[in-house]
PDB file of N, CA and C in Angstrom:
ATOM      1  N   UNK A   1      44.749 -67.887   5.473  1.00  0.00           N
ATOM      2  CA  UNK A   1      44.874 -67.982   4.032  1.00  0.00           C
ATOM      3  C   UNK A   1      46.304 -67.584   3.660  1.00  0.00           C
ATOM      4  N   UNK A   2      46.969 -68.546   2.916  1.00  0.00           N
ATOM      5  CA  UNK A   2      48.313 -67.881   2.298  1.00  0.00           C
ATOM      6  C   UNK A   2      48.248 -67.528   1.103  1.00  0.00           C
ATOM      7  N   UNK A   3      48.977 -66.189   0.921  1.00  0.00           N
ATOM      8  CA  UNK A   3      49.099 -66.043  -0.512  1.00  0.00           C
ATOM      9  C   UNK A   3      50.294 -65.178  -0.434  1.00  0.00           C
ATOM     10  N   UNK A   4      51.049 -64.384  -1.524  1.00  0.00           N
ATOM     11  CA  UNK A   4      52.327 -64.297  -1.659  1.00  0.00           C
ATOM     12  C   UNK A   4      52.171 -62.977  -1.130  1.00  0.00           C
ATOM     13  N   UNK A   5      53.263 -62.216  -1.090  1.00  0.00           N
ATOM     14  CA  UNK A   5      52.975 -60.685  -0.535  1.00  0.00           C
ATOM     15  C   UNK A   5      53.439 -59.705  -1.736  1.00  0.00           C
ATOM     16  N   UNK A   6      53.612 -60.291  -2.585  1.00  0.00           N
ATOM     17  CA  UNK A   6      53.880 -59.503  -3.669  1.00  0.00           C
ATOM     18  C   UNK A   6      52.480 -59.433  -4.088  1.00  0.00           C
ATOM     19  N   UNK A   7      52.120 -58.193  -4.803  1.00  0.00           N
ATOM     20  CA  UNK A   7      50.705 -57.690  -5.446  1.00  0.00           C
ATOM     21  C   UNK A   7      51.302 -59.003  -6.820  1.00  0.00           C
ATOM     22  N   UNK A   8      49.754 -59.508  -7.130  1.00  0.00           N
ATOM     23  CA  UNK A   8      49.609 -60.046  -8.335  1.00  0.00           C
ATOM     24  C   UNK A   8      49.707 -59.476  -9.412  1.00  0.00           C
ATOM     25  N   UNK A   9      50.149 -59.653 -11.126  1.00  0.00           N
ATOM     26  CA  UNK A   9      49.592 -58.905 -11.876  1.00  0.00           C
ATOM     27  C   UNK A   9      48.128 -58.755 -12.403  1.00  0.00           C
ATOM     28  N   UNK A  10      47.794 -57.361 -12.622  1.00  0.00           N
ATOM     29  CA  UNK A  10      45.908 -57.073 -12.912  1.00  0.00           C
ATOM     30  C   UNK A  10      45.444 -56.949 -14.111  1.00  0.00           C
ATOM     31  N   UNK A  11      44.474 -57.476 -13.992  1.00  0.00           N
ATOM     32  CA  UNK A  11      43.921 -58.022 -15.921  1.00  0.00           C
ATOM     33  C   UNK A  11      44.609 -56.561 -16.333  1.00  0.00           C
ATOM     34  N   UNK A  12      44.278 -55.327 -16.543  1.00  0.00           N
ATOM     35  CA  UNK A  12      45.230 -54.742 -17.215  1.00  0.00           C
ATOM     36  C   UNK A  12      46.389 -54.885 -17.343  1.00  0.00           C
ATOM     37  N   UNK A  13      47.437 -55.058 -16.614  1.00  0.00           N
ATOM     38  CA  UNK A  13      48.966 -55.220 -16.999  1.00  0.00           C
ATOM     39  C   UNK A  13      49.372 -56.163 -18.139  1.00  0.00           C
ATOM     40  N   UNK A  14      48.599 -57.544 -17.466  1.00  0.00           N
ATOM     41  CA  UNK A  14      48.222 -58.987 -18.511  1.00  0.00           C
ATOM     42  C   UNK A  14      47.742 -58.733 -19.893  1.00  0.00           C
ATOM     43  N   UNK A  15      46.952 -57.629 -19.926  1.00  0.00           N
ATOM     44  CA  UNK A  15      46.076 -57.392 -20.919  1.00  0.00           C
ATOM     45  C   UNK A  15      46.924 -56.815 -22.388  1.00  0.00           C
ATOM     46  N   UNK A  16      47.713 -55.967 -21.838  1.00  0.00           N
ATOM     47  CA  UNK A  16      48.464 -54.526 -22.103  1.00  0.00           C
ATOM     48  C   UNK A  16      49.440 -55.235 -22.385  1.00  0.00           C
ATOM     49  N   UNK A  17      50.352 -55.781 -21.696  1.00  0.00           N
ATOM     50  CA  UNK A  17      51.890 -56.841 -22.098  1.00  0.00           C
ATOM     51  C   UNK A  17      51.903 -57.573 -22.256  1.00  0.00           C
ATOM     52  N   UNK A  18      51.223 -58.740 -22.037  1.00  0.00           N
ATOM     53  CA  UNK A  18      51.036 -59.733 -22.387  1.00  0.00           C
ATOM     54  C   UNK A  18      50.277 -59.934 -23.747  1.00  0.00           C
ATOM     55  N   UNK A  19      49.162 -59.350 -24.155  1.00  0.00           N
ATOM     56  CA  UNK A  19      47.954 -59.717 -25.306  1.00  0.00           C
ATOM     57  C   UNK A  19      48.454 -58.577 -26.241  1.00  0.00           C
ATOM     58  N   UNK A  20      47.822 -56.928 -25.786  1.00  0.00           N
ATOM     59  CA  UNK A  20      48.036 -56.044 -26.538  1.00  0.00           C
ATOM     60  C   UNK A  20      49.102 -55.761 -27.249  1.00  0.00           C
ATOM     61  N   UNK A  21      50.018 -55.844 -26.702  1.00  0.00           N
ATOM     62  CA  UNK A  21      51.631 -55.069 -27.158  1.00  0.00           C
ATOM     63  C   UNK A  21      52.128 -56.205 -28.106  1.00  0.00           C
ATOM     64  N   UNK A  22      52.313 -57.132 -27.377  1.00  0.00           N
ATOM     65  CA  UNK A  22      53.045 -57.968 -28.682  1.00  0.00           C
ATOM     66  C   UNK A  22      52.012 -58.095 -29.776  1.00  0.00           C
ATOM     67  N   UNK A  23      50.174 -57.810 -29.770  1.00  0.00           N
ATOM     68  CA  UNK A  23      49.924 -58.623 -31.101  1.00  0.00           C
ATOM     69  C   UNK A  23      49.595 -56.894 -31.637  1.00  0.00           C
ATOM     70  N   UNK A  24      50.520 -55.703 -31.140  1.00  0.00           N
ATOM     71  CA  UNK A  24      50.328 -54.217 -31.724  1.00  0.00           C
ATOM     72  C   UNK A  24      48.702 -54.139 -32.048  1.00  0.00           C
ATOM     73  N   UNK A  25      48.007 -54.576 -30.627  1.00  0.00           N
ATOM     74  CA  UNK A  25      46.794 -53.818 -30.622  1.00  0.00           C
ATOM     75  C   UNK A  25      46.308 -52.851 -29.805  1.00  0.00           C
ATOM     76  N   UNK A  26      45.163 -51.346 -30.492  1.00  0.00           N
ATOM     77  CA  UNK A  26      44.704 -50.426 -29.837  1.00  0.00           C
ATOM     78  C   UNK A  26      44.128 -50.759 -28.630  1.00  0.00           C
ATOM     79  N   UNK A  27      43.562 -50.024 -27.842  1.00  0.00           N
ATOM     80  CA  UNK A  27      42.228 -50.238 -27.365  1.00  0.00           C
ATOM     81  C   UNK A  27      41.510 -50.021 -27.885  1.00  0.00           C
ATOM     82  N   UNK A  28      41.464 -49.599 -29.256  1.00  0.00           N
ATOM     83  CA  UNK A  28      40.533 -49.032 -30.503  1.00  0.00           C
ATOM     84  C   UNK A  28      39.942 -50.410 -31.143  1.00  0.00           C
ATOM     85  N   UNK A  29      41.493 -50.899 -31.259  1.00  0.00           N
ATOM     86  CA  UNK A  29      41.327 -52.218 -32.101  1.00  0.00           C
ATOM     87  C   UNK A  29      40.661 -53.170 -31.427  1.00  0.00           C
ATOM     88  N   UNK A  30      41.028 -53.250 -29.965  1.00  0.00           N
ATOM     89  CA  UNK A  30      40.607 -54.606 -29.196  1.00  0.00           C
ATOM     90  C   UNK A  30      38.958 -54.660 -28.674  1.00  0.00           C
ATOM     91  N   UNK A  31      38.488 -53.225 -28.899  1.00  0.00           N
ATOM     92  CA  UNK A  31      37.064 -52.851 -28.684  1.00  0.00           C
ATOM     93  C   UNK A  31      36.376 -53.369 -29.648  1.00  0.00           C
ATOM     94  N   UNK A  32      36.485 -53.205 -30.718  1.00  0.00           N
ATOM     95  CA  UNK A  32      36.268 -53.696 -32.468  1.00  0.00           C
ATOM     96  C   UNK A  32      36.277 -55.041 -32.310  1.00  0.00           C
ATOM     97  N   UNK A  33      36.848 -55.678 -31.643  1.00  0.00           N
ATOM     98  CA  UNK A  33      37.151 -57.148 -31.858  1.00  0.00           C
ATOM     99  C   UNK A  33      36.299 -57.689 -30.778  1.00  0.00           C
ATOM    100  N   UNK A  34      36.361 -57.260 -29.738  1.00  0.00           N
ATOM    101  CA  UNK A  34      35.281 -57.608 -28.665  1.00  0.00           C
ATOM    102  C   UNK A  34      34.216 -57.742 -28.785  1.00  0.00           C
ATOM    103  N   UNK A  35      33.885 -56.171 -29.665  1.00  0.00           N
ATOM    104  CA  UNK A  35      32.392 -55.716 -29.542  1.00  0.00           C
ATOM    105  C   UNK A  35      31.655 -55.104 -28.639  1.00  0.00           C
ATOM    106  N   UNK A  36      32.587 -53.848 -28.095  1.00  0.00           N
ATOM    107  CA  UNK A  36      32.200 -53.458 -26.966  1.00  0.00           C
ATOM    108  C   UNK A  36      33.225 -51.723 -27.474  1.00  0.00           C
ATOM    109  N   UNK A  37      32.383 -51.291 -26.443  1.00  0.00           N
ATOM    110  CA  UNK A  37      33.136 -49.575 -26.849  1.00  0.00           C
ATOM    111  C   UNK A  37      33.853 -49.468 -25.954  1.00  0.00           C
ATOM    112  N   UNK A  38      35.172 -48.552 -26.555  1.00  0.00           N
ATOM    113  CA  UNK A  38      36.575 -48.413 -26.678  1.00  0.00           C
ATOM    114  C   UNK A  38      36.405 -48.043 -24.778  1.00  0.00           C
ATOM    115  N   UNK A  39      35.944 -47.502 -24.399  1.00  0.00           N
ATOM    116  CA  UNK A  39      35.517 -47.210 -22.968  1.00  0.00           C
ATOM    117  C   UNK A  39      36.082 -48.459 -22.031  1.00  0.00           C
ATOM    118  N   UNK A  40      35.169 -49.488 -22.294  1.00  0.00           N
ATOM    119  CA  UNK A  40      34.947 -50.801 -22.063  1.00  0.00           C
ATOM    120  C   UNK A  40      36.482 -51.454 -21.851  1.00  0.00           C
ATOM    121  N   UNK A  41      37.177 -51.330 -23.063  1.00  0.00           N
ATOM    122  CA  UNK A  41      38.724 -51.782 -22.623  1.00  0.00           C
ATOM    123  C   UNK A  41      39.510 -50.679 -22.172  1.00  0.00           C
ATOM    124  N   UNK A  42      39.286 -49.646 -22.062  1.00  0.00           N
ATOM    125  CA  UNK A  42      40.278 -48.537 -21.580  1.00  0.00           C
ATOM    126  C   UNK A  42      40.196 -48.841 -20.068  1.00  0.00           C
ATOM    127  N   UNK A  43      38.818 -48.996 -19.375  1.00  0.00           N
ATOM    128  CA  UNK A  43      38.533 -49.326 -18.562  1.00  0.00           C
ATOM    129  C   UNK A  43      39.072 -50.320 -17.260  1.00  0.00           C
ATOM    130  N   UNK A  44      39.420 -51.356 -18.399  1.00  0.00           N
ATOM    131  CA  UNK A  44      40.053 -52.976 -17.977  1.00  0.00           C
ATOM    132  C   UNK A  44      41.347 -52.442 -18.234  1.00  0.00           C
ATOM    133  N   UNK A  45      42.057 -52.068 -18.977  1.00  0.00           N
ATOM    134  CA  UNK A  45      43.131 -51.404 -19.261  1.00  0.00           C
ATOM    135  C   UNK A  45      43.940 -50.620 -17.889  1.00  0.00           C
ATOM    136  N   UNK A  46      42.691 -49.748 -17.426  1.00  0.00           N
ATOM    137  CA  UNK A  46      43.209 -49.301 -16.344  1.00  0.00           C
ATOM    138  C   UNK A  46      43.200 -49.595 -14.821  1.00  0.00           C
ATOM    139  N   UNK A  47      42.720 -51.135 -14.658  1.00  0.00           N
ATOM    140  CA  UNK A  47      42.328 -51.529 -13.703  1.00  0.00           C
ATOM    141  C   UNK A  47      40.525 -50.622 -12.755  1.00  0.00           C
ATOM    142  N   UNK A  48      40.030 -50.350 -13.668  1.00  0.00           N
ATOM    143  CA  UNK A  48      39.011 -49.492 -13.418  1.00  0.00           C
ATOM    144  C   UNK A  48      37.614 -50.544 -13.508  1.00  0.00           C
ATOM    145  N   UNK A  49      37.915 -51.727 -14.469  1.00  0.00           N
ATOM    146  CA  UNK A  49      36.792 -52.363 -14.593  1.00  0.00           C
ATOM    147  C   UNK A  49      36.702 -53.495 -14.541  1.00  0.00           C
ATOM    148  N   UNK A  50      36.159 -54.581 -13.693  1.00  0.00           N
ATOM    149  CA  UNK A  50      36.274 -55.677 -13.489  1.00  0.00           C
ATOM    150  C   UNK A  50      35.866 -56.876 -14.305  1.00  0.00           C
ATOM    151  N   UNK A  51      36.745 -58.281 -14.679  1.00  0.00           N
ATOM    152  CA  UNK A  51      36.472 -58.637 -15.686  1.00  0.00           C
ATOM    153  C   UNK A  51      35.154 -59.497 -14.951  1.00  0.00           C
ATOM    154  N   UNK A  52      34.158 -59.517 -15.496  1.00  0.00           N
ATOM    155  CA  UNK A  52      32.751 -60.573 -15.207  1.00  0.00           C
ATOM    156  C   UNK A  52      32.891 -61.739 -16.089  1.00  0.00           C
ATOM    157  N   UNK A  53      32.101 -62.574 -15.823  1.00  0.00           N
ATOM    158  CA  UNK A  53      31.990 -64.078 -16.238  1.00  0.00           C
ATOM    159  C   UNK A  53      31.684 -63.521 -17.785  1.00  0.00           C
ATOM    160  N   UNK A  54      30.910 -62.773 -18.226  1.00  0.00           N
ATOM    161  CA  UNK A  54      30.595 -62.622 -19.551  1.00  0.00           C
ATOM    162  C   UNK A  54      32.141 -61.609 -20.269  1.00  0.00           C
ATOM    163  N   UNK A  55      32.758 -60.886 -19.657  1.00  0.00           N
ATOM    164  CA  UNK A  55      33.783 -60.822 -20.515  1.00  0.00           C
ATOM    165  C   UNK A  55      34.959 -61.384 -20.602  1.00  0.00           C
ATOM    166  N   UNK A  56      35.127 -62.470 -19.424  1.00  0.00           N
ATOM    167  CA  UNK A  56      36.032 -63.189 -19.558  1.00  0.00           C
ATOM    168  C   UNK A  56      35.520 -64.442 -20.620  1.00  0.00           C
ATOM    169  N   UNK A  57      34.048 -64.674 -20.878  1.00  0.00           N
ATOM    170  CA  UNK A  57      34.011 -65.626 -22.191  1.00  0.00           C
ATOM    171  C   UNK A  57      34.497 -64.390 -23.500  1.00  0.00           C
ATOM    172  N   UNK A  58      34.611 -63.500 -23.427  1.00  0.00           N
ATOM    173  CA  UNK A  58      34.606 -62.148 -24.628  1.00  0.00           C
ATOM    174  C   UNK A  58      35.827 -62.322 -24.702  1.00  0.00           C
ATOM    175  N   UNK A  59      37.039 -61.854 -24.126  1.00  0.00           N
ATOM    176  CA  UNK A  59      37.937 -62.661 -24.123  1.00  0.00           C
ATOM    177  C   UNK A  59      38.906 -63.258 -24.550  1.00  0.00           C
ATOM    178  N   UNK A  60      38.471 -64.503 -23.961  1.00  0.00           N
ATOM    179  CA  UNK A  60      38.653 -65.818 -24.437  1.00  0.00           C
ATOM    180  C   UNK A  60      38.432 -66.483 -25.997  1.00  0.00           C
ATOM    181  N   UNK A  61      37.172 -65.876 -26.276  1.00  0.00           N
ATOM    182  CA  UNK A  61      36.914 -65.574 -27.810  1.00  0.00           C
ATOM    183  C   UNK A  61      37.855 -64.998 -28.445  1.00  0.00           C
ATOM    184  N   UNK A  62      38.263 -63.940 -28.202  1.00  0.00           N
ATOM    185  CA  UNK A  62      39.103 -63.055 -28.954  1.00  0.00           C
ATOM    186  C   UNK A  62      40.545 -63.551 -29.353  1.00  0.00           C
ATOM    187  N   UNK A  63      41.493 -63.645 -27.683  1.00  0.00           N
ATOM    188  CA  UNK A  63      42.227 -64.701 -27.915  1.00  0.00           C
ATOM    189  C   UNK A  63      42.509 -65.745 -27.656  1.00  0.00           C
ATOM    190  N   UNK A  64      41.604 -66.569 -27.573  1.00  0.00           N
ATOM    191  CA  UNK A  64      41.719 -67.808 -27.758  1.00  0.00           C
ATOM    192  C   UNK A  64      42.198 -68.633 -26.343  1.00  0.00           C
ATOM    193  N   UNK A  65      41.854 -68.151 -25.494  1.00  0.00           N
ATOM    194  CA  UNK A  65      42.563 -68.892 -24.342  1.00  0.00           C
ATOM    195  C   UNK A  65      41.399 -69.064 -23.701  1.00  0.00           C
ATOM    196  N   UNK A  66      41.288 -69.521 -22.292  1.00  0.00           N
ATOM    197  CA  UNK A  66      39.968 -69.960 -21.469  1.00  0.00           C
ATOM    198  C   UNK A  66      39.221 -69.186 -20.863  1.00  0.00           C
ATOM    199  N   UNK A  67      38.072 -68.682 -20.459  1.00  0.00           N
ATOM    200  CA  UNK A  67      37.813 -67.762 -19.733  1.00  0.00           C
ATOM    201  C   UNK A  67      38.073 -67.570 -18.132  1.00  0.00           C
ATOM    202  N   UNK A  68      38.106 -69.222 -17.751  1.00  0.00           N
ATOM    203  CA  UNK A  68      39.350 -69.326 -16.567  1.00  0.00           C
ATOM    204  C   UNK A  68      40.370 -68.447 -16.454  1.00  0.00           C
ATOM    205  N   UNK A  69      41.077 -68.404 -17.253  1.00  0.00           N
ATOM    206  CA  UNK A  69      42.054 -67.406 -17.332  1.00  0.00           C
ATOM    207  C   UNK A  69      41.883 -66.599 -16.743  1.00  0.00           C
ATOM    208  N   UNK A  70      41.194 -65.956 -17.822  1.00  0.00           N
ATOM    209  CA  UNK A  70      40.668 -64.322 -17.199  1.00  0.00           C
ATOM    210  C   UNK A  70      40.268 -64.110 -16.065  1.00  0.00           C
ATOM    211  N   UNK A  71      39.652 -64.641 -15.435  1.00  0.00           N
ATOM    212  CA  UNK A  71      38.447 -65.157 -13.836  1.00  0.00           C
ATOM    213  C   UNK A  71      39.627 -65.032 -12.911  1.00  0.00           C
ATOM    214  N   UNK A  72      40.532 -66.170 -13.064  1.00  0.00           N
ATOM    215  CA  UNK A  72      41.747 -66.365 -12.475  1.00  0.00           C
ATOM    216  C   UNK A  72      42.935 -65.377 -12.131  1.00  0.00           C
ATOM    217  N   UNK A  73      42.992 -64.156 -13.059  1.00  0.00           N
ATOM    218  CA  UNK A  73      43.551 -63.215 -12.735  1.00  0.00           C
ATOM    219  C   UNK A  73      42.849 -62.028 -11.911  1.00  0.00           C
ATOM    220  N   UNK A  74      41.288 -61.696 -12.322  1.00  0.00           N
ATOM    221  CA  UNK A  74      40.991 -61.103 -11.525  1.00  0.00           C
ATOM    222  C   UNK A  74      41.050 -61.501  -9.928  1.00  0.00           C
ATOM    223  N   UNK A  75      40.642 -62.889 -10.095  1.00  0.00           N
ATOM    224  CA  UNK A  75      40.114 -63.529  -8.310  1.00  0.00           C
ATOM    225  C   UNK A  75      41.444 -63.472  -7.621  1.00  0.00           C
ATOM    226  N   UNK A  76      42.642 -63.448  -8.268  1.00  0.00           N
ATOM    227  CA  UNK A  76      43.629 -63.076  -7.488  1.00  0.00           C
ATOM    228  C   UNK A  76      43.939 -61.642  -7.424  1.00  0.00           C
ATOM    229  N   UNK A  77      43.398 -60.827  -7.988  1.00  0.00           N
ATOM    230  CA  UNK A  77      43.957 -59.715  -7.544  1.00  0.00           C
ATOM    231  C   UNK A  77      42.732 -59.196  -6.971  1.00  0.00           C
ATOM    232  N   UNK A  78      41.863 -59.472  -6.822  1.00  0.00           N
ATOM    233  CA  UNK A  78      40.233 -59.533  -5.861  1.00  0.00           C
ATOM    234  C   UNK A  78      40.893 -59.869  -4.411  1.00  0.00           C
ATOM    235  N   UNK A  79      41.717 -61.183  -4.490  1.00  0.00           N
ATOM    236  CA  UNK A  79      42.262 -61.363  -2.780  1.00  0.00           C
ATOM    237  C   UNK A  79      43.527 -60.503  -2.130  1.00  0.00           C
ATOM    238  N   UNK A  80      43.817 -60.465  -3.167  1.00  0.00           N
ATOM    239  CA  UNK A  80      44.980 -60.047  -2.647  1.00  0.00           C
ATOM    240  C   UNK A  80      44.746 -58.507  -2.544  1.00  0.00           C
ATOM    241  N   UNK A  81      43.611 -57.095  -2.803  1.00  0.00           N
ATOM    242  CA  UNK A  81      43.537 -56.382  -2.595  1.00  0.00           C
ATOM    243  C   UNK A  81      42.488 -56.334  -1.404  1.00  0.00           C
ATOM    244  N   UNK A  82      41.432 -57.505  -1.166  1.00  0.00           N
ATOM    245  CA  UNK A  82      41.073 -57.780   0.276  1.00  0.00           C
ATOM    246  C   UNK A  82      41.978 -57.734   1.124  1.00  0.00           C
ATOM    247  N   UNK A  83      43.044 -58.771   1.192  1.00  0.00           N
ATOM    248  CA  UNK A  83      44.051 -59.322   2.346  1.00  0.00           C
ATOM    249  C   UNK A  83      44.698 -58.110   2.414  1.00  0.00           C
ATOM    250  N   UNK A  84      44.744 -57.067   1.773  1.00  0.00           N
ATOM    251  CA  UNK A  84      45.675 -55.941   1.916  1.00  0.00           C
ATOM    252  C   UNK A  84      45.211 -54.860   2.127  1.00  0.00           C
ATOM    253  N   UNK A  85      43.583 -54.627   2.275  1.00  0.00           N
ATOM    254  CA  UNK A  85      42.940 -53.223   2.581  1.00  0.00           C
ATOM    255  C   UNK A  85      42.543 -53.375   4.098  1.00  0.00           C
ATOM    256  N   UNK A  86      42.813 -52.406   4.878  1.00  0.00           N
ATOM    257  CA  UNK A  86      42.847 -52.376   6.110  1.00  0.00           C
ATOM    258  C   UNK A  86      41.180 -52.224   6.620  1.00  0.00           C
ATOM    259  N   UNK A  87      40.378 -52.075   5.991  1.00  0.00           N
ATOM    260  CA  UNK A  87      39.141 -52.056   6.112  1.00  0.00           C
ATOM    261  C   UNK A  87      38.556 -53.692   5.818  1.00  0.00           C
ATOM    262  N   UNK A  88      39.054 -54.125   4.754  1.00  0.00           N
ATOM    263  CA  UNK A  88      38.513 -55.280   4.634  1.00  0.00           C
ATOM    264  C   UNK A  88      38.902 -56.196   5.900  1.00  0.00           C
ATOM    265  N   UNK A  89      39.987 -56.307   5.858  1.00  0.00           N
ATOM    266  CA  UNK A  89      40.884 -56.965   7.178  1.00  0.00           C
ATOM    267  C   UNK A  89      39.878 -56.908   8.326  1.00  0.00           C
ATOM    268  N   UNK A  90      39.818 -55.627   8.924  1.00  0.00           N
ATOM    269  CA  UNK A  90      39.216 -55.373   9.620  1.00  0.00           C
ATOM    270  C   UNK A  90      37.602 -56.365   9.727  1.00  0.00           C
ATOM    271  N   UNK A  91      36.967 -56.255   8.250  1.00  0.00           N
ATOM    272  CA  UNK A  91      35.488 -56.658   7.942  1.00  0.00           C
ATOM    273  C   UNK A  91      35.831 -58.750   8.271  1.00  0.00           C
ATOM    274  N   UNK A  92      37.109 -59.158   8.110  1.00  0.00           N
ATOM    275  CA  UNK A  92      37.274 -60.453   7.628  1.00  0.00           C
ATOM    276  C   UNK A  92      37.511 -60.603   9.243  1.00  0.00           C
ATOM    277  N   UNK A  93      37.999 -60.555   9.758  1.00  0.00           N
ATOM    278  CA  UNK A  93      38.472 -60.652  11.468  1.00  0.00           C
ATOM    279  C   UNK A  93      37.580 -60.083  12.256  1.00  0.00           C
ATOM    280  N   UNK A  94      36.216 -59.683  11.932  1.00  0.00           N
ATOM    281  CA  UNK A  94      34.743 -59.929  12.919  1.00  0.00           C
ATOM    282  C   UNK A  94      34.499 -60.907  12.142  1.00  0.00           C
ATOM    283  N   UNK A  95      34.481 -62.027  11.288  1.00  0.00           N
ATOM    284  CA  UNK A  95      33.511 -62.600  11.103  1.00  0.00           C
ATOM    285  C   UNK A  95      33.649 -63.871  12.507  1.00  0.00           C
ATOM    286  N   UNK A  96      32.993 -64.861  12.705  1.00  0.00           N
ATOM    287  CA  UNK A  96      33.201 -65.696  13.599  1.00  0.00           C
ATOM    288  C   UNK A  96      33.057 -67.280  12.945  1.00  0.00           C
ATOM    289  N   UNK A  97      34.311 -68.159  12.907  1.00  0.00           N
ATOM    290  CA  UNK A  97      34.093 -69.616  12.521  1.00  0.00           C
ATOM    291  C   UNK A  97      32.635 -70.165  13.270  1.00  0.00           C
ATOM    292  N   UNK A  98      31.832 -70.809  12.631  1.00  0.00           N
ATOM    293  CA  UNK A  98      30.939 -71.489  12.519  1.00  0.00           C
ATOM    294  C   UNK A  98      31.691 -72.901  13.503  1.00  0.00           C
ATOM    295  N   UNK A  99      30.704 -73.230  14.813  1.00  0.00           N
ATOM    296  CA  UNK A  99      31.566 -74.799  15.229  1.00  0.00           C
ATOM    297  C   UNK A  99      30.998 -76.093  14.487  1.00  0.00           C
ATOM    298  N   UNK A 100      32.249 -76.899  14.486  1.00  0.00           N
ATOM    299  CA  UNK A 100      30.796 -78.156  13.335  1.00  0.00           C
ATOM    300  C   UNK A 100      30.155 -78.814  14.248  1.00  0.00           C
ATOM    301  N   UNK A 101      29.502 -79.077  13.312  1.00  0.00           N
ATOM    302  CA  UNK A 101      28.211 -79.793  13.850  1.00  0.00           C
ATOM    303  C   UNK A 101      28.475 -81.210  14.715  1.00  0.00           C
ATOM    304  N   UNK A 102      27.628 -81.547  15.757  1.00  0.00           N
ATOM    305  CA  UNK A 102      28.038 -82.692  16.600  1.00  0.00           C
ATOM    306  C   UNK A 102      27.637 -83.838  16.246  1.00  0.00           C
TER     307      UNK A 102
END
């Protein structure tokens, strides 16, 4: 699998500089708007909570972009903290290719 060796950015960073800062919102505010307690984005905020299919439609709602998006940033920083934990590594290199079928 290739992927870059630089760490990706994580729905928090994206979240925080990209969304929050320029449109001067809390995590107070962005909880309010979600519909979810302030926890909830402090959470994602801190890379503590992973975005799921249902808050990446939450979201997407909010601002207006796809929930792809959102999905898309986690699943890369989902691989790229696999490809880089020495345990996982470890878990990915026992598995054994399957031969195809004859």
């Amino acid at each position: 699998m290739l992927m870059t060796t630089r760490k990706p950015a994580t729905v928090g960073e994206i979240l925080i500089e990209e969304f929050m800062q320029p449109l001067g919102l809390t995590q107070a505010a962005l909880a309010e708007a979600m519909g979810v307690q302030r926890k909830h984005v402090n959470e994602l905020c801190n890379d503590r909570r992973s975005v799921t299919a249902a808050t990446a439609l939450i979201l997407a709602r909010v601002f207006g972009n796809s929930p792809d998006f959102w999905l898309n940033v986690q699943r890369r920083s989902d691989l790229w903290n696999a490809l880089h934990s020495p345990h996982e590594r470890e878990r990915i290199a026992r598995a054994k290719p399957l031969a195809p079928a004859a």
